[in-house]
Every structure is written in structure tokens, then in C-alpha cells.
Protein backbone atom coordinates (compact mmCIF):
# COMPACT_ATOMS: atom_id res chain seq x y z
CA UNK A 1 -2.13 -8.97 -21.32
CA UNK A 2 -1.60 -6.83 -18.01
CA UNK A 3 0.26 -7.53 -15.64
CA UNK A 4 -0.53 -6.80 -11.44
CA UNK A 5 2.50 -5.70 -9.65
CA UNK A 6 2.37 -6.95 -5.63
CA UNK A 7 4.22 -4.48 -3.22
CA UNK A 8 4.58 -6.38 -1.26
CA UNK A 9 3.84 -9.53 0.58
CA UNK A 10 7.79 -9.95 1.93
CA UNK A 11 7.96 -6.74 3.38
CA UNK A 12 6.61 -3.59 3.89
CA UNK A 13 7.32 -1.48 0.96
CA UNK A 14 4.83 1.36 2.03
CA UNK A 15 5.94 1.97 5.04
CA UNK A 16 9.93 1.48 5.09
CA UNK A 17 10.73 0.95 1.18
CA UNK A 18 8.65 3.66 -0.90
CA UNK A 19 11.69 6.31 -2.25
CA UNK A 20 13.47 2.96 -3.36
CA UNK A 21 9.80 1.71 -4.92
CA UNK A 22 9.40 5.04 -6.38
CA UNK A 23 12.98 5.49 -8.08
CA UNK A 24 12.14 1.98 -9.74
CA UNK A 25 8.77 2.76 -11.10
CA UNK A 26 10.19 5.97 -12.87
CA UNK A 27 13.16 3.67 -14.01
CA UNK A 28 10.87 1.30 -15.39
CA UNK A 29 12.23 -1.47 -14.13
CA UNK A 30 12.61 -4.38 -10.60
CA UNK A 31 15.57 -6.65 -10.38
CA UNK A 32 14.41 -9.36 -8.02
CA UNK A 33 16.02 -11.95 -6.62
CA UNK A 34 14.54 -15.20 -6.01
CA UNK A 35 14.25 -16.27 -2.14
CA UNK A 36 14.90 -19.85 -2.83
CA UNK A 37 17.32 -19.96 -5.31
CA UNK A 38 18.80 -16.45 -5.70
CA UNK A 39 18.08 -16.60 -9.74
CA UNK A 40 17.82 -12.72 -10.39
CA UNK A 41 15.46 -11.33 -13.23
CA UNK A 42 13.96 -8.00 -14.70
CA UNK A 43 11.10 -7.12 -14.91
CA UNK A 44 10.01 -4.15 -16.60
CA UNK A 45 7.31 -2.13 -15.27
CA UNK A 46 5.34 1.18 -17.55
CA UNK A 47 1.68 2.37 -17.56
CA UNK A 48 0.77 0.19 -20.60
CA UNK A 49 2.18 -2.86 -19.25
CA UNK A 50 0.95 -3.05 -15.34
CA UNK A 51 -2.92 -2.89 -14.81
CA UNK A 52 -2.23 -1.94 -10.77
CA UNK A 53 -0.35 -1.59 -7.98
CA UNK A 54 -1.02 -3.42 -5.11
CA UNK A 55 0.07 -2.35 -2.17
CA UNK A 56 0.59 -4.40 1.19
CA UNK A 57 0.89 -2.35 4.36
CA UNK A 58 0.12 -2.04 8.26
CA UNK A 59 1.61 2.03 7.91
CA UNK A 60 0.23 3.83 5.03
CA UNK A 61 1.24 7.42 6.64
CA UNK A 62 4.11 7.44 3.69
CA UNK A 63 2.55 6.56 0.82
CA UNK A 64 -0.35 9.26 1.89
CA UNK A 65 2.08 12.14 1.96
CA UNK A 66 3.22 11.13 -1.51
CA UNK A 67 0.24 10.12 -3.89
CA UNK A 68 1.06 12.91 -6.31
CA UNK A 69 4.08 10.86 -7.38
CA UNK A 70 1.68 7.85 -7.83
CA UNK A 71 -0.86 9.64 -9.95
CA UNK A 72 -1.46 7.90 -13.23
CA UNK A 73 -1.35 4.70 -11.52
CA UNK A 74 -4.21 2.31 -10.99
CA UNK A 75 -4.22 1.52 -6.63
CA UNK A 76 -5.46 -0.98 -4.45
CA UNK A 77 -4.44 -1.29 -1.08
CA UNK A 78 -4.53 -4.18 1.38
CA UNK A 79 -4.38 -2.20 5.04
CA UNK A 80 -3.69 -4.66 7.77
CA UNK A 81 -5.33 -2.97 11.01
CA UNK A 82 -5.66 -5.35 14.02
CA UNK A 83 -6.34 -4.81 17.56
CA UNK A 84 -3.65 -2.96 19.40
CA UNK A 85 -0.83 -4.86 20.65
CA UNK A 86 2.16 -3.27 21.49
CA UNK A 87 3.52 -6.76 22.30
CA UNK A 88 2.59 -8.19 18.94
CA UNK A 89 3.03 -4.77 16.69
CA UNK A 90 5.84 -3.08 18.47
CA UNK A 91 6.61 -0.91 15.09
CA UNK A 92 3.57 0.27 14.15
CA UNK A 93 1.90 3.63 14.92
CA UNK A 94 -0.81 3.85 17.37
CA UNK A 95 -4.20 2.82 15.92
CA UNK A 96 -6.06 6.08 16.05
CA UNK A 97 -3.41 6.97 13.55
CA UNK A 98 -3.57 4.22 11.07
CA UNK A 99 -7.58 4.31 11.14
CA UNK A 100 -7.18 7.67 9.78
CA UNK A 101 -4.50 6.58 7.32
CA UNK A 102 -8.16 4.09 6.22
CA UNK A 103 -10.52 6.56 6.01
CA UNK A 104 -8.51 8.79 3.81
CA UNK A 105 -7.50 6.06 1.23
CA UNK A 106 -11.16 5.08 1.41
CA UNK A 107 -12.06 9.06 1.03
CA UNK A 108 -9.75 9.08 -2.22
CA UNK A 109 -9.79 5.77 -3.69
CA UNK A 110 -13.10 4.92 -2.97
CA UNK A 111 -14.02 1.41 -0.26
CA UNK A 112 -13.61 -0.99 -2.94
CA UNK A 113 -10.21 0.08 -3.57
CA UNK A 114 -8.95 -0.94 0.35
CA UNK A 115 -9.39 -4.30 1.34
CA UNK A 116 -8.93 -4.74 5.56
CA UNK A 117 -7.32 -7.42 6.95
CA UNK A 118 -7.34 -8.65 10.43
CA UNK A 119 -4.51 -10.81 9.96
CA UNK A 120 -3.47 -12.81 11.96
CA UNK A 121 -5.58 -13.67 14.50
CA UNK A 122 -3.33 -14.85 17.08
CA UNK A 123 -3.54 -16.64 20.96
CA UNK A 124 -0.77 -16.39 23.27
CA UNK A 125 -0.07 -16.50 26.93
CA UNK A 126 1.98 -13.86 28.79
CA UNK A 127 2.21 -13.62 32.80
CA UNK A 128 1.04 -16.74 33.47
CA UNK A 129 -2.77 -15.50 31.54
CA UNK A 130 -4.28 -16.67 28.22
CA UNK A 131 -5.05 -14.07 25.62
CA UNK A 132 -5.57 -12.92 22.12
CA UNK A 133 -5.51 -10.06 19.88
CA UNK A 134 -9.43 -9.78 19.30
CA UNK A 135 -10.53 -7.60 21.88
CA UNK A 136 -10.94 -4.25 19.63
CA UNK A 137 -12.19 -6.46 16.58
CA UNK A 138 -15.77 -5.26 16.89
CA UNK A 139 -14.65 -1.75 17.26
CA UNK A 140 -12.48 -2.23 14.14
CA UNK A 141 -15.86 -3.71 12.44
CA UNK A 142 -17.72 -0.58 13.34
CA UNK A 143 -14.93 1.68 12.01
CA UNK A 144 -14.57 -0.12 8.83
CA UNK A 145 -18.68 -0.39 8.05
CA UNK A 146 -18.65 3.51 8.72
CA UNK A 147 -16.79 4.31 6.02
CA UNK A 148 -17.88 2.01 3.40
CA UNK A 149 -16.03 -1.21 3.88
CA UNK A 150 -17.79 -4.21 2.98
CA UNK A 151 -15.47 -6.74 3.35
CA UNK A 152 -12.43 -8.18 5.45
CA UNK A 153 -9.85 -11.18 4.73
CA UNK A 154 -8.78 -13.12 8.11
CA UNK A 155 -6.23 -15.82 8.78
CA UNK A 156 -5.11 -17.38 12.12
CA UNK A 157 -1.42 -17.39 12.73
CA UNK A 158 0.56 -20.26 10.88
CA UNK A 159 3.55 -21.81 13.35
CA UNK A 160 7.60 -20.88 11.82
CA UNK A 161 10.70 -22.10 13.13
CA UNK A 162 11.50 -18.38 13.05
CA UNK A 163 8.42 -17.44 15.53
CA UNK A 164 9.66 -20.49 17.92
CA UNK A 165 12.63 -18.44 17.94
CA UNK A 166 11.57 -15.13 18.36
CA UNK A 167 8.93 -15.82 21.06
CA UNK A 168 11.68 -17.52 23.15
CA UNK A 169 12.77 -13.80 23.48
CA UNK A 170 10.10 -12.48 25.18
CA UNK A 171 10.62 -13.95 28.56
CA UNK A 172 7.32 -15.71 30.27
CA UNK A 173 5.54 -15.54 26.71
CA UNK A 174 4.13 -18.13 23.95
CA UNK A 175 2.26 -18.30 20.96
CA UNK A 176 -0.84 -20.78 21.53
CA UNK A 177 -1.99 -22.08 18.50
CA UNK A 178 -5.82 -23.38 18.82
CA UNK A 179 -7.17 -26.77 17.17
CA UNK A 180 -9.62 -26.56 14.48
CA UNK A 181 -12.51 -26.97 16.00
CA UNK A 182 -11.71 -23.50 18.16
CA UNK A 183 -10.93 -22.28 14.95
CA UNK A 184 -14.39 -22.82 13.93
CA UNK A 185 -15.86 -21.93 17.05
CA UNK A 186 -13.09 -18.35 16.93
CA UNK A 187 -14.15 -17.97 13.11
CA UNK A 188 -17.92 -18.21 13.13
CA UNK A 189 -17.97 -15.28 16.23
CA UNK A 190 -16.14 -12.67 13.53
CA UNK A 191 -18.42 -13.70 11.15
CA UNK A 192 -21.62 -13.07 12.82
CA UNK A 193 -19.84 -10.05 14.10
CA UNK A 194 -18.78 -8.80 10.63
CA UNK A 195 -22.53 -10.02 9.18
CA UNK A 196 -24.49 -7.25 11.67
CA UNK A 197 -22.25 -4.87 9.76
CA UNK A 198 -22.55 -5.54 6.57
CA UNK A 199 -19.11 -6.76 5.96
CA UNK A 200 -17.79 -10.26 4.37
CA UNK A 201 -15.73 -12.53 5.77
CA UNK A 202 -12.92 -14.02 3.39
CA UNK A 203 -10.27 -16.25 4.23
CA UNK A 204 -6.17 -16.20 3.40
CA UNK A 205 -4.76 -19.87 2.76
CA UNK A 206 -7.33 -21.42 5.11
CA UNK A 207 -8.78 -24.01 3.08
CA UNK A 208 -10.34 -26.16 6.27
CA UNK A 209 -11.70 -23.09 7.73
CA UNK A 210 -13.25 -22.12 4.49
CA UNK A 211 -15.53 -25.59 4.29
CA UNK A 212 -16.31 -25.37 7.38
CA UNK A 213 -20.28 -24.27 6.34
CA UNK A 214 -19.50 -21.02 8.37
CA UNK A 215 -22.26 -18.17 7.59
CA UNK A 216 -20.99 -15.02 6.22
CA UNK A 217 -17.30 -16.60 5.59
CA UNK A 218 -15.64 -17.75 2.52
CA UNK A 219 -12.39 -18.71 0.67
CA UNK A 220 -10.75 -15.92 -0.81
CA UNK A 221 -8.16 -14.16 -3.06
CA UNK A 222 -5.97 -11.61 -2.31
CA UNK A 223 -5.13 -10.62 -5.03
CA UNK A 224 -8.19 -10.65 -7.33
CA UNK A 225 -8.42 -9.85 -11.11
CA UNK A 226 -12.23 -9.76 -11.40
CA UNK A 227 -12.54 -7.43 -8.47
CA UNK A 228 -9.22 -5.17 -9.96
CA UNK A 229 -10.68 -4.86 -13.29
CA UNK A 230 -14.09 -4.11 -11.86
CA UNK A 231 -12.33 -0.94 -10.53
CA UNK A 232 -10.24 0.24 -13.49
CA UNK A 233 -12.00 -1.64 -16.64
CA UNK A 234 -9.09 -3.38 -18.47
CA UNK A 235 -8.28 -7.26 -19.11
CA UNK A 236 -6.41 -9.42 -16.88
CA UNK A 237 -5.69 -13.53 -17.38
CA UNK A 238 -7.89 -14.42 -14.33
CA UNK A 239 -5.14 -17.29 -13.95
CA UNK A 240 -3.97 -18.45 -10.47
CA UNK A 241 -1.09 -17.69 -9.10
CA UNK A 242 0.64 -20.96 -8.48
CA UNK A 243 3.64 -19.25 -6.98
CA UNK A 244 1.31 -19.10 -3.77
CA UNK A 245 0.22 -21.57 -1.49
CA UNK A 246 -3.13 -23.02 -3.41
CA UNK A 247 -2.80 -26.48 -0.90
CA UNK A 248 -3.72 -23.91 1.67
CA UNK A 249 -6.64 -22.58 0.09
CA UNK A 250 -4.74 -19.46 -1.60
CA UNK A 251 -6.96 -18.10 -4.32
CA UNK A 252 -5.51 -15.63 -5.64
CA UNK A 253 -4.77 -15.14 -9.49
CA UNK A 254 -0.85 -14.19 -11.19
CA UNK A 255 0.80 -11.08 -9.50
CA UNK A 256 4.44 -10.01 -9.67
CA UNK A 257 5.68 -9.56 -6.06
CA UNK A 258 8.89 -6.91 -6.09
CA UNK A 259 9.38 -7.69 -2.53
CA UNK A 260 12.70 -9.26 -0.69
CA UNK A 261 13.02 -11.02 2.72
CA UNK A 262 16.42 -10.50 2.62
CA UNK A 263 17.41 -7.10 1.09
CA UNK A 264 14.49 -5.25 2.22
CA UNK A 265 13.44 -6.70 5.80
CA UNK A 266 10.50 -5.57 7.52
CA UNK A 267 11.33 -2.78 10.58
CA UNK A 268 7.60 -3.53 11.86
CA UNK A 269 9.22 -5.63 14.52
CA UNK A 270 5.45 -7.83 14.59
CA UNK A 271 6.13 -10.86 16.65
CA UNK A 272 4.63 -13.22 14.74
CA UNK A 273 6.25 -12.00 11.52
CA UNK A 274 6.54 -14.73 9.19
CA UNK A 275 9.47 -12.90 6.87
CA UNK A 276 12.71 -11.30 8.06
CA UNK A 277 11.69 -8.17 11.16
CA UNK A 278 14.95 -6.18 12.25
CA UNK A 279 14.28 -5.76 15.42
CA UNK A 280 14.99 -8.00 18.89
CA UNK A 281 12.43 -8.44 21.80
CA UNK A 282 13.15 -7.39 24.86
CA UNK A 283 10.88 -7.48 28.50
């Protein structure tokens, strides 16, 4: 059976990491490390033995320059695009220029092959006002519908000692994180939204949001094998990936994630960066 290889959930291996990703692939082989217990295994990686790549990314300006190097490979590409932010995204390039990086992996790959994420949808207050990052999500909506997107995987920001931290750097700034009934309330907007488009609503490890009998919105996978083989034919286990967090509603099936928090940390600088960003805060 075929394996999926995940590139990567930790990090961002498209945009900071792809000559080491590369040099590995024509090695034929990932050492990873364990970010628990530090337990280090091989895992060996060929044509015949990995059904796809996919790739995790908010920058895919890299990876676009160097396809040719990737041909031969099956490709699937999860493109985080929110709202502009420069508070929350400090690392990433302007929008304009990551909506083109979608429409030509779209263009190449076909829309089934790029799944958007608005992720995460997050509250805050700075200067003394209340505000959020979903001002430009209906403009997003009408970008992804016009070039063949049909659907889009959401989550609302999940509280880390690590964000507590971080925010504390930002003078006059916090993260608000809303109850679940404005959740509901937040969730069943986008979907309506998404719904006039044409586009699906799917949530990541959001299991109360899921039931919540919200139109047009729905539990969902990451990383799915029916929707992978659907693209590129072949046989994968279907079996879920209990390395993720199913309590939360993860349902996505078995991947290998190459990825490290520690050796390979994010330079995306995103403030509410779950992992392991390089970068400090500043006013």
C-alpha cells in the first residue's frame, strides 16, 4: 500500500525548507525526529512507494519557480490565504502576490488539486478596538469561485501557552477568543457566504462546530485518501490518522509528516503560530 507524504504541518517547507526537501526526495530518504520523545526514524521515500505529496504552505512563490524538479510526482497543495494582516502575517508576501501563486497552481494542477484554507479565523483587540481577520473573506470567496475552487477548510484559533507569550509582545494587543455560540453565529455567516459561491465549507479539528446543523458546513479531512486517489487513480488504506487530534474532530486518514518544530522553524513570523516562528514582535 501507498503511502502520503505531509510537507508539512510543523513548518513551512514550501516556502523556507524546499532545497533541503528536494535533496531528500532525490536521496530517497527523511530522518525525522519525534517532537515528543526525540525517537529518530527513516523513512524511505521513491515513486512506487509514496502516492503524493502534500504540501502545506501560506508562500508557494518557491515551489512555483521549481516544479520541473517535482515532475513525476503526484501534488496536492493546501494554500492558506487569509485576509491581510500585517499584524497577524508579518512574513508573508502581500496578497495580490500569493492569489497569483493560486491561480497558477489551479491553472497547472487543476482546482481539485488546491484546497484553500482560511485558517485561523482569529479576534483580537489592538488600540483599545475589537477586530478580526475577516474583512477580505468575501473577496477571497470571489477569487477562489473564479478560478474553480469549490471548497474551503476553516478553523478558529485554538489558545497556546506559546501565543499567551507572544501576544504579550505586541504592546496594547490580545487575542480574544469567542464562546461557541459566536462561533456558530461567526461560522454560519462564511457559510452562507461561501454557499452563494459555490464553495463548501469544511472544518479542521472542530468537532462542536461541525454538529452544530450549520448549512453548507461540515467536518472534514485534511488530508483525504478518497479525494487523493480520485485525482491520481491508485489505492490508499483510507485509515485515520490517529497521530492527529480525532477528539477534536480531525478526520483525516494516515500521512507521514517530514516536518520539525524544532530543526526547521517557521520564518512566517504569524502571531498566532501554533509551532516554533523565528521572529520577535515589535510595535
Amino acid at each position: 500500500m501507498q503511502t502520503v507524504i505531509s510537507a508539512s504541518r510543523r513548518t513551512d517547507i514550501p516556502a523556507f525548507y524546499l532545497d533541503w526537501f528536494i535533496s531528500r526526495l532525490r536521496v530517497g530518504e527523511f530522518r525525522l525526529s519525534n517532537p515528543f520523545n526525540g525517537r529518530e526514524r527513516v523513512v524511505q521515500v521513491s515513486r512506487a512507494s509514496v502516492h503524493s505529496l502534500v504540501f502545506w504552505s501560506k508562500n508557494y512563490g518557491p515551489l512555483l519557480g521549481r516544479l520541473p524538479e517535482l515532475r513525476g510526482w503526484n501534488l496536492f497543495f493546501q494554500f492558506t490565504l487569509n485576509s491581510e494582516d500585517k499584524l497577524l502575517e508579518p512574513g508573508v508576501p502581500p496578497l495580490a502576490e500569493r492569489r497569483e501563486q493560486m491561480r497558477l497552481l489551479a491553472g497547472i494542477f487543476g482546482p481539485q488539486a488546491v484546497r484553500w484554507r482560511f485558517d485561523p479565523v482569529a479576534c483580537y483587540e489592538s488600540g483599545g478596538g475589537k477586530r478580526d481577520n475577516l474583512g477580505g473573506f468575501e473577496s477571497l470567496l470571489d477569487f477562489a469561485a473564479g478560478i474553480g475552487l469549490r471548497a474551503c477548510t476553516v478553523s478558529f484559533m485554538d489558545p497556546y501557552r506559546k501565543i499567551d507569550k507572544r501576544e504579550k509582545q505586541v504592546p496594547g494587543f490580545r487575542f480574544i477568543y469567542p464562546d461557541h455560540g459566536r462561533m456558530v453565529e461567526t461560522a454560519s455567516r462564511m457559510a452562507a457566504q461561501a454557499a452563494g459561491r459555490g464553495i463548501r465549507l469544511s472544518t479542521c479539528c472542530e468537532q462542536e462546530l461541525a454538529r452544530s446543523g450549520i448549512d453548507n458546513l461540515s467536518g472534514g479531512g485534511c488530508i483525504d485518501h478518497a479525494l487523493l486517489a480520485g485525482l491520481y487513480g491508485g489505492s490508499l488504506s483510507h485509515v485515520p490518522d490517529r497521530g492527529q487530534r480525532r477528539s477534536a474532530g480531525c478526520l483525516c486518514h494516515e500521512s507521514i509528516d517530514i516536518g520539525s518544530y524544532r530543526e526547521q522553524p517557521c520564518r512566517g513570523g504569524c502571531l498566532y503560530c501554533y509551532a516554533n516562528p523565528l521572529i520577535r514582535w515589535r510595535s
